[in-house]
Protein backbone atom coordinates (compact mmCIF):
# COMPACT_ATOMS: atom_id res chain seq x y z
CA UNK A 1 108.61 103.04 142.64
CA UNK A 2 111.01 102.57 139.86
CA UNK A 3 114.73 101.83 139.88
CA UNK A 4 116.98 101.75 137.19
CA UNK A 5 119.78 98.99 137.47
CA UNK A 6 122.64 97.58 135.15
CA UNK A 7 121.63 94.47 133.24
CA UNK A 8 123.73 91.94 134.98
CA UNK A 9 122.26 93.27 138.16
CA UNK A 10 118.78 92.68 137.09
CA UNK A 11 119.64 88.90 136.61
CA UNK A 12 117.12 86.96 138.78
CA UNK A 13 114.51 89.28 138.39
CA UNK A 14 111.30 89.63 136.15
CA UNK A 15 111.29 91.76 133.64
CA UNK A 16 108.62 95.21 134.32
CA UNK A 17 107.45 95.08 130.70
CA UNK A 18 108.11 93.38 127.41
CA UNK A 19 111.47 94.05 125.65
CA UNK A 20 110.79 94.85 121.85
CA UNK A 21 113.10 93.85 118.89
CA UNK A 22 112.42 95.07 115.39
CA UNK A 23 114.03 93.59 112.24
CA UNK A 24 113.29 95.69 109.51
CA UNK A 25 111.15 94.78 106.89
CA UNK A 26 110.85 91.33 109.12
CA UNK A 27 109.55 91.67 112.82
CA UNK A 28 108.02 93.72 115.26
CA UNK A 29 107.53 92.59 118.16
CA UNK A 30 108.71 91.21 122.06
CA UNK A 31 111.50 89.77 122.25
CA UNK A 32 111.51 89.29 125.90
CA UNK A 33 107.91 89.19 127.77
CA UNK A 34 106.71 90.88 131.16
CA UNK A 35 107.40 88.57 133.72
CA UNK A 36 110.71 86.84 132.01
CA UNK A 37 113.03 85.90 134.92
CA UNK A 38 116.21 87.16 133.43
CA UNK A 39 119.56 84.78 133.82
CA UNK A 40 123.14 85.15 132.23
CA UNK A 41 122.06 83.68 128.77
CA UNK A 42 120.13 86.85 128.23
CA UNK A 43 122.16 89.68 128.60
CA UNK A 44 124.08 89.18 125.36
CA UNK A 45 120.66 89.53 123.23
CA UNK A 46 119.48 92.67 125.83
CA UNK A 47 123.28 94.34 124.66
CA UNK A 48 122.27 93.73 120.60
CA UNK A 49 119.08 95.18 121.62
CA UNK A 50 120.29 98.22 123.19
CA UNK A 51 119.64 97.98 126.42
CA UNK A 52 122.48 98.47 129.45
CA UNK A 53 119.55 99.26 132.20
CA UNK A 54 116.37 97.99 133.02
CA UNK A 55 113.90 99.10 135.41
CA UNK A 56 112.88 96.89 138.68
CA UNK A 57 109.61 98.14 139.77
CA UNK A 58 107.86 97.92 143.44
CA UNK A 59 104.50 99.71 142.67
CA UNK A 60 103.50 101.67 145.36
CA UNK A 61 100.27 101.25 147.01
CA UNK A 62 99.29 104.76 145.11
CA UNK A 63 100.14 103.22 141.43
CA UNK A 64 99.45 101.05 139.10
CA UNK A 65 101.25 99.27 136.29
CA UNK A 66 100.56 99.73 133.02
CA UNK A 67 98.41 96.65 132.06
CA UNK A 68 96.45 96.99 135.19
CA UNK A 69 95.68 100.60 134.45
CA UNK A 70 94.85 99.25 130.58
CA UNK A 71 92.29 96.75 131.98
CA UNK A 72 90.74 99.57 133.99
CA UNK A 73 90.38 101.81 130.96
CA UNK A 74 89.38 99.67 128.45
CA UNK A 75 86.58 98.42 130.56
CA UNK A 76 85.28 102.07 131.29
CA UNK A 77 85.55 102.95 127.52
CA UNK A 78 83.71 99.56 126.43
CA UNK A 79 79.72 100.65 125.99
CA UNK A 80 76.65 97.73 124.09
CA UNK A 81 78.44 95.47 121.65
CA UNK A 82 82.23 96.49 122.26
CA UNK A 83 84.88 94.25 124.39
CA UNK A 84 88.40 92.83 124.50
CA UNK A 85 90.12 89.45 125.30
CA UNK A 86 93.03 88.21 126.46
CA UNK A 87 95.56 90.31 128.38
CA UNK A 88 97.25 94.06 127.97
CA UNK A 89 100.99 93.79 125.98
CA UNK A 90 102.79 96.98 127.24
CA UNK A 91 99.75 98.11 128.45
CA UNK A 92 97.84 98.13 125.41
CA UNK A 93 94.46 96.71 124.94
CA UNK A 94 92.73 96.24 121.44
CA UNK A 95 88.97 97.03 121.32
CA UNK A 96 86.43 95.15 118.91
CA UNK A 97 83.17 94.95 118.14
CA UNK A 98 81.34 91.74 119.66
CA UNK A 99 78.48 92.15 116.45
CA UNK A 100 77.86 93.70 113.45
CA UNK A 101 76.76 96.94 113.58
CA UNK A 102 76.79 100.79 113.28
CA UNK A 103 79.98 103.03 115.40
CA UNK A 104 78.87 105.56 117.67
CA UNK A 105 81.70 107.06 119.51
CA UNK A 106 81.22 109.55 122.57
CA UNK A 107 83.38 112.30 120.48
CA UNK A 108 83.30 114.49 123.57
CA UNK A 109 83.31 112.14 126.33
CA UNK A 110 86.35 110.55 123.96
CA UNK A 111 87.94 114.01 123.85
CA UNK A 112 87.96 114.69 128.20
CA UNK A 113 89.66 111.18 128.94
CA UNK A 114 92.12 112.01 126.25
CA UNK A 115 92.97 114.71 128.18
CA UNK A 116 94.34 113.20 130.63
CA UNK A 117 97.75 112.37 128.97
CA UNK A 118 98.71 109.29 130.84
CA UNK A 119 95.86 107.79 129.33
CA UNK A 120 94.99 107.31 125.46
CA UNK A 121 92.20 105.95 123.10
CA UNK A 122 92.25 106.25 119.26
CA UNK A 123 89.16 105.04 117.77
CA UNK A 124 87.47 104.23 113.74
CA UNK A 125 85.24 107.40 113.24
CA UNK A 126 81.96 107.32 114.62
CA UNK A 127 79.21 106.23 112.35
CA UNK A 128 81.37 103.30 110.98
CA UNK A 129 80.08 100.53 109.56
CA UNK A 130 82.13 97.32 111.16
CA UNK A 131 82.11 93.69 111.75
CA UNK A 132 82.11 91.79 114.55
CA UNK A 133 85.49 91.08 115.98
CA UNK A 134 87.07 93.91 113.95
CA UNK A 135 88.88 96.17 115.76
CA UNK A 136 87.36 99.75 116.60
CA UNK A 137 89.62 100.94 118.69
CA UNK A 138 92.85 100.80 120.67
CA UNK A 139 93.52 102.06 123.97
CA UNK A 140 96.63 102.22 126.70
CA UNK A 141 98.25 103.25 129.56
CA UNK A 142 101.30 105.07 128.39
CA UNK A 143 103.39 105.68 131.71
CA UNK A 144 105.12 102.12 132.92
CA UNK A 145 103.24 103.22 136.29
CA UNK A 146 100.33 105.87 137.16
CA UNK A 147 99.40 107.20 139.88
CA UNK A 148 96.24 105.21 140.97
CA UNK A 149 94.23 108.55 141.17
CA UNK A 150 95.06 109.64 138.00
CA UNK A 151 93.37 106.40 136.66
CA UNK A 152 90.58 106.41 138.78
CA UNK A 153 89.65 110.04 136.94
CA UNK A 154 90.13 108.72 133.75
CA UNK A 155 87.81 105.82 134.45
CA UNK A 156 85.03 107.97 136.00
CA UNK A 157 85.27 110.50 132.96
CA UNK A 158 84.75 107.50 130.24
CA UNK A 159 81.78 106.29 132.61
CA UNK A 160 80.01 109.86 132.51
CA UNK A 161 79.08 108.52 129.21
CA UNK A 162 75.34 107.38 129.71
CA UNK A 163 75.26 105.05 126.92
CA UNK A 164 79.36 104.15 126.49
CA UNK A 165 82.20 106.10 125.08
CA UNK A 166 82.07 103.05 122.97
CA UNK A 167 79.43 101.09 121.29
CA UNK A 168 78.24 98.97 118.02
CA UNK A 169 74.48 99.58 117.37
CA UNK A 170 72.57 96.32 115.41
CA UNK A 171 71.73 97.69 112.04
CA UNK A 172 68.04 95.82 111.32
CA UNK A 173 66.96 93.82 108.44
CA UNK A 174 65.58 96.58 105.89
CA UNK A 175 62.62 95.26 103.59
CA UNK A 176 62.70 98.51 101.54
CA UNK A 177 59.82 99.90 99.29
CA UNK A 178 60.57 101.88 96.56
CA UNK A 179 58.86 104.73 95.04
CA UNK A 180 60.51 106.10 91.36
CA UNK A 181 58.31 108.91 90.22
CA UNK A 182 58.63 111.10 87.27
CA UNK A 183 55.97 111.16 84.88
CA UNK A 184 58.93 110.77 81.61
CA UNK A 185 59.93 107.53 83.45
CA UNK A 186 57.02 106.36 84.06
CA UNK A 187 55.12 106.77 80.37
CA UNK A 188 58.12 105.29 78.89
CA UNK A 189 60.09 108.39 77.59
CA UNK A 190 63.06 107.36 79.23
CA UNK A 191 64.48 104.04 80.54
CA UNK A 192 64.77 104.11 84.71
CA UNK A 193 68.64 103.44 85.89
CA UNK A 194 67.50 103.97 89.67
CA UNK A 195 66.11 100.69 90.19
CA UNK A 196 69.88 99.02 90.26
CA UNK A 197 71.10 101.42 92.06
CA UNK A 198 69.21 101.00 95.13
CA UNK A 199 69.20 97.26 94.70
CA UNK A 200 72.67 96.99 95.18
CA UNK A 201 72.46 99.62 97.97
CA UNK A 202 70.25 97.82 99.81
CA UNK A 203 71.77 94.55 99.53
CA UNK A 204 74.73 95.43 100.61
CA UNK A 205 73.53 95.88 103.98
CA UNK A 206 71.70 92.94 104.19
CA UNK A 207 68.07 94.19 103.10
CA UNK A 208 66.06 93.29 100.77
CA UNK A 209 63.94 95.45 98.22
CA UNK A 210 59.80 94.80 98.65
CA UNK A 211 58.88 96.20 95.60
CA UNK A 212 59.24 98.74 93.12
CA UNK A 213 56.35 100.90 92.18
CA UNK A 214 56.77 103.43 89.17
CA UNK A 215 54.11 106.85 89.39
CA UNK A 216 53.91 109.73 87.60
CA UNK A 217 53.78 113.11 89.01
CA UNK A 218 51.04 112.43 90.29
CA UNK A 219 49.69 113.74 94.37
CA UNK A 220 47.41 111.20 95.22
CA UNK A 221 49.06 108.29 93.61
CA UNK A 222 52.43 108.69 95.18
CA UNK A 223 50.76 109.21 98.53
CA UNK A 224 48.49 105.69 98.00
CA UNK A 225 51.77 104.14 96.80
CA UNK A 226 54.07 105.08 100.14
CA UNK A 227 51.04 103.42 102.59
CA UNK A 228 50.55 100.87 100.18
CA UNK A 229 54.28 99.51 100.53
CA UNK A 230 53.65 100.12 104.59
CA UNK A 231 50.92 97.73 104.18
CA UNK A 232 52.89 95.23 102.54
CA UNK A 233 55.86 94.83 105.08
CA UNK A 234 58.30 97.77 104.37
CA UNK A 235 60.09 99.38 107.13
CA UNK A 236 61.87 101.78 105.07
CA UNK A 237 60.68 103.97 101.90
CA UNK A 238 63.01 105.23 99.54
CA UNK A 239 61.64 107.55 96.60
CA UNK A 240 63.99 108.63 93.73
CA UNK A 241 62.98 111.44 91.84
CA UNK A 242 60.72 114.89 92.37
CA UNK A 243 63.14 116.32 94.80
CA UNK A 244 64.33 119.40 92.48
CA UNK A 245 62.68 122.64 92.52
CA UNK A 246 60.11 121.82 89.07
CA UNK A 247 56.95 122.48 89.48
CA UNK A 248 56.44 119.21 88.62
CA UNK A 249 58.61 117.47 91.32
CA UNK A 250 55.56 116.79 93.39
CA UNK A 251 56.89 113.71 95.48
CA UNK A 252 57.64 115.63 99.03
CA UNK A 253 54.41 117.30 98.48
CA UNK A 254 52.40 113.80 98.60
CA UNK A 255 54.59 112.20 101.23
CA UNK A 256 52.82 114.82 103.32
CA UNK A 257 49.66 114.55 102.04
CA UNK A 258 49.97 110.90 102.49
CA UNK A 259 51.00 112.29 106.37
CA UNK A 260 54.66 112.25 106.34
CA UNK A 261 56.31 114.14 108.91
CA UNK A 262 59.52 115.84 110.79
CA UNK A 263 60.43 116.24 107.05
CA UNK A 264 63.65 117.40 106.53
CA UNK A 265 64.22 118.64 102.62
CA UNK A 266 67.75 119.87 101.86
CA UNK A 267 71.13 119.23 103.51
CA UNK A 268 74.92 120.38 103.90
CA UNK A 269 76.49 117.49 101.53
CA UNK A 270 77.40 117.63 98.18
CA UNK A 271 76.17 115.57 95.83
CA UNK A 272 73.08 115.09 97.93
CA UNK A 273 72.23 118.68 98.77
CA UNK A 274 68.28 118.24 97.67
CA UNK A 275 68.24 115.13 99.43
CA UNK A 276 65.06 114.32 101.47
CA UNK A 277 64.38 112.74 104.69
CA UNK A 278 60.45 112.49 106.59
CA UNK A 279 58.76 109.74 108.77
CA UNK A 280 55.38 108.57 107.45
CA UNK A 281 53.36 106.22 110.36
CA UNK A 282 56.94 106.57 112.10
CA UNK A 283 58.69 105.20 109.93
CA UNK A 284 61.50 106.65 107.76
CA UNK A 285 61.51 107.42 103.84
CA UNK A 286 64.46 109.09 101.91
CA UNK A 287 64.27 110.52 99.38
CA UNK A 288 67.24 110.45 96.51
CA UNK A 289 67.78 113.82 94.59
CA UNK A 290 69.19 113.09 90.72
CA UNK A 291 73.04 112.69 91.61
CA UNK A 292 72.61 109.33 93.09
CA UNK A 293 72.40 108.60 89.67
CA UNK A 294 75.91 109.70 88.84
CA UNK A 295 77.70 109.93 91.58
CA UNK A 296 78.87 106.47 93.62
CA UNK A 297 78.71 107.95 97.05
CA UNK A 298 76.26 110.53 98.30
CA UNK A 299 74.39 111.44 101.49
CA UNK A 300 72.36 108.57 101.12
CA UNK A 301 75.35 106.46 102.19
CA UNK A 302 75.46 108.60 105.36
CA UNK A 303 72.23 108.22 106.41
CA UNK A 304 70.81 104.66 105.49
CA UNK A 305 73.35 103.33 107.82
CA UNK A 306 72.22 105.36 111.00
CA UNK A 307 68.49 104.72 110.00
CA UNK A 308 68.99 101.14 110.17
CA UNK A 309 70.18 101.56 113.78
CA UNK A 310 67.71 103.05 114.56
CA UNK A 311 68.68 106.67 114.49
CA UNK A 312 65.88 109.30 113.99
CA UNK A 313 67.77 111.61 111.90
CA UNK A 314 66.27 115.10 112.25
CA UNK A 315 67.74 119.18 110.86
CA UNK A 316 70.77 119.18 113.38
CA UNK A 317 72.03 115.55 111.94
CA UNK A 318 71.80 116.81 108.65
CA UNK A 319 73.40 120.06 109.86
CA UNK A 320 76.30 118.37 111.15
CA UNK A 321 77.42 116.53 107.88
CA UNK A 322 78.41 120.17 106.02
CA UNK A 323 82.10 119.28 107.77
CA UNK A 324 83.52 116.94 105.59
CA UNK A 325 80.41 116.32 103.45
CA UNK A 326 81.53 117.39 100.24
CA UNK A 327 83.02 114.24 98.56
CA UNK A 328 86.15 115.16 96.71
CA UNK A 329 85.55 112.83 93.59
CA UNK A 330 88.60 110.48 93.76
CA UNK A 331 89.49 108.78 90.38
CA UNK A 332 89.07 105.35 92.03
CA UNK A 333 85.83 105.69 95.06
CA UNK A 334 87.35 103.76 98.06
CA UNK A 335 84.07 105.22 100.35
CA UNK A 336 84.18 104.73 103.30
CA UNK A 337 88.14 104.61 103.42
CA UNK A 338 88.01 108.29 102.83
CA UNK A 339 87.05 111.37 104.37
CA UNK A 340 83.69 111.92 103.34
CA UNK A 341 81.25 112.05 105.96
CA UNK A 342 83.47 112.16 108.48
């Protein structure tokens, strides 16, 4: 139940929610808390704020108060390596990630408890990249009370999630091999500029590159090469070169000869569209068509991530990135702070 009362008649009492000032350009923020047990001193700085009424609230046994209907949300919506501290402010609860990892958000799951208007949760996309403690997400309970029920059925909609509307998935330690065919680079005709590329790639996710093997166009000796580096320690391949449609782009043509499989050669993003993804002794190897020479950003940014979680990234994956994978070539790249990929 809430009643609405004069200002000087709410004197003794505490206050339902926090009273926010803003000072432009200055401060944003409470300038009274829940719980404040108003007296006479305050009602001057109420007036300035605008405020003639306040509510009094005696929840019925059928409601809940904002914050407690936050802390009931925000724990549904939390999945593996996603949680919040502290306490709700105006029923608002900020959701981080508890490790570094990989996004995945429950798009649909996120969509039904939307639904439910009383309720909210905005979220980073899924498939971020984040940090642990950074924020991924901020949820609330809009009304200043809901009915209990109403609550309940937002909770038990997050929870039909089987793995969490919510979660942050470890990204391992890559110790990469790399494969750069092409019979002009490798007979000396012209200088390789992949190697860097993929370096720095690799790095910046915390990998590390096992070595770099330059073949011709050759079968056999790309296939020997690719279990060769499984030998040695990598967990993920990465080839550059023979992924056009020359005859003499033979490198998805060994990888299955060397037994590569669930190969998946062409996809829905530009630049990357003759990109090249398989699974030799189950483990994964992309393949980078010629514009990840030019171009900053390209599908391999997409998928590396979600391979290092562990994703197994098969035709409907690849599908899925035609909406919103052509990049849009910004003067300045600020990927992933754009909508690429997303």
């Amino acid at each position: 139940m809430i009643q609405i009362v004069k200002i000087e008649e709410a004197v003794g009492y505490p206050l339902a929610h926090d009273i926010t000032e803003i000072i432009p350009g200055k401060y944003k923020g409470p300038a009274f808390h829940k719980g404040h047990v108003l007296t006479c001193r305050d009602l001057d700085h109420l007036r300035r704020l605008g405020k003639d009424h306040l509510y009094i609230l005696t929840p019925e046994k059928d409601e809940m108060h904002e914050d407690e209907a936050a802390k009931a949300i925000a724990n549904a919506l939390c999945g593996p390596g996603v949680g919040w501290e502290g306490e709700p402010r105006e029923g608002k609860v900020s959701l981080r990630a508890t490790q570094d990892g990989l996004l995945k958000v429950d798009v649909e799951t996120l969509m039904r408890f939307n639904l439910f208007g009383d309720v909210m949760c905005a979220t980073q996309h899924t498939n971020s990249i984040v940090k642990k403690g950074e924020q991924i997400a901020g949820t609330r309970a809009i009304p200043l009370l809901i009915p209990r029920q109403r609550v309940d059925a937002a909770v038990a909609a997050a929870r039909r999630s089987e793995a969490g509307v919510l979660r942050v998935l470890p990204i391992q330690q890559a110790i990469v091999g790399v494969l750069i065919t092409g019979s002009e680079v490798y007979y000396g005709r012209i200088e390789d500029k992949f190697e860097p590329i993929i370096r720095k790639k690799v790095k910046a996710l915390g990998g590390s590159v096992l070595e770099v093997i330059f073949l011709p166009d050759d079968d056999q000796m790309i296939a020997d090469a690719a279990n060769r580096l499984i030998d040695a320690g990598a967990n993920v391949i990465v080839t550059t070169g023979g992924m056009s449609v020359d005859p003499d782009d033979r490198t998805r043509f060994a990888l299955k000869a060397a037994g590569a499989t669930d190969m998946v050669y062409g996809s829905a993003v530009l630049p990357g569209a003759m990109f090249m993804i398989s699974y030799l002794r189950n483990l994964p190897v992309l393949g980078i068509p010629a514009c990840g020479l030019f171009a900053q950003t390209t599908i391999f940014d997409l998928v590396y991530p979600r391979v290092l979680a562990g994703e197994r990234i098969t035709r409907a994956e690849i599908a899925a990135f035609g909406h919103g994978g052509l990049c849009i070539k910004c003067k300045a790249c600020v990927y992933p702070c754009c909508p690429f990929g997303k």
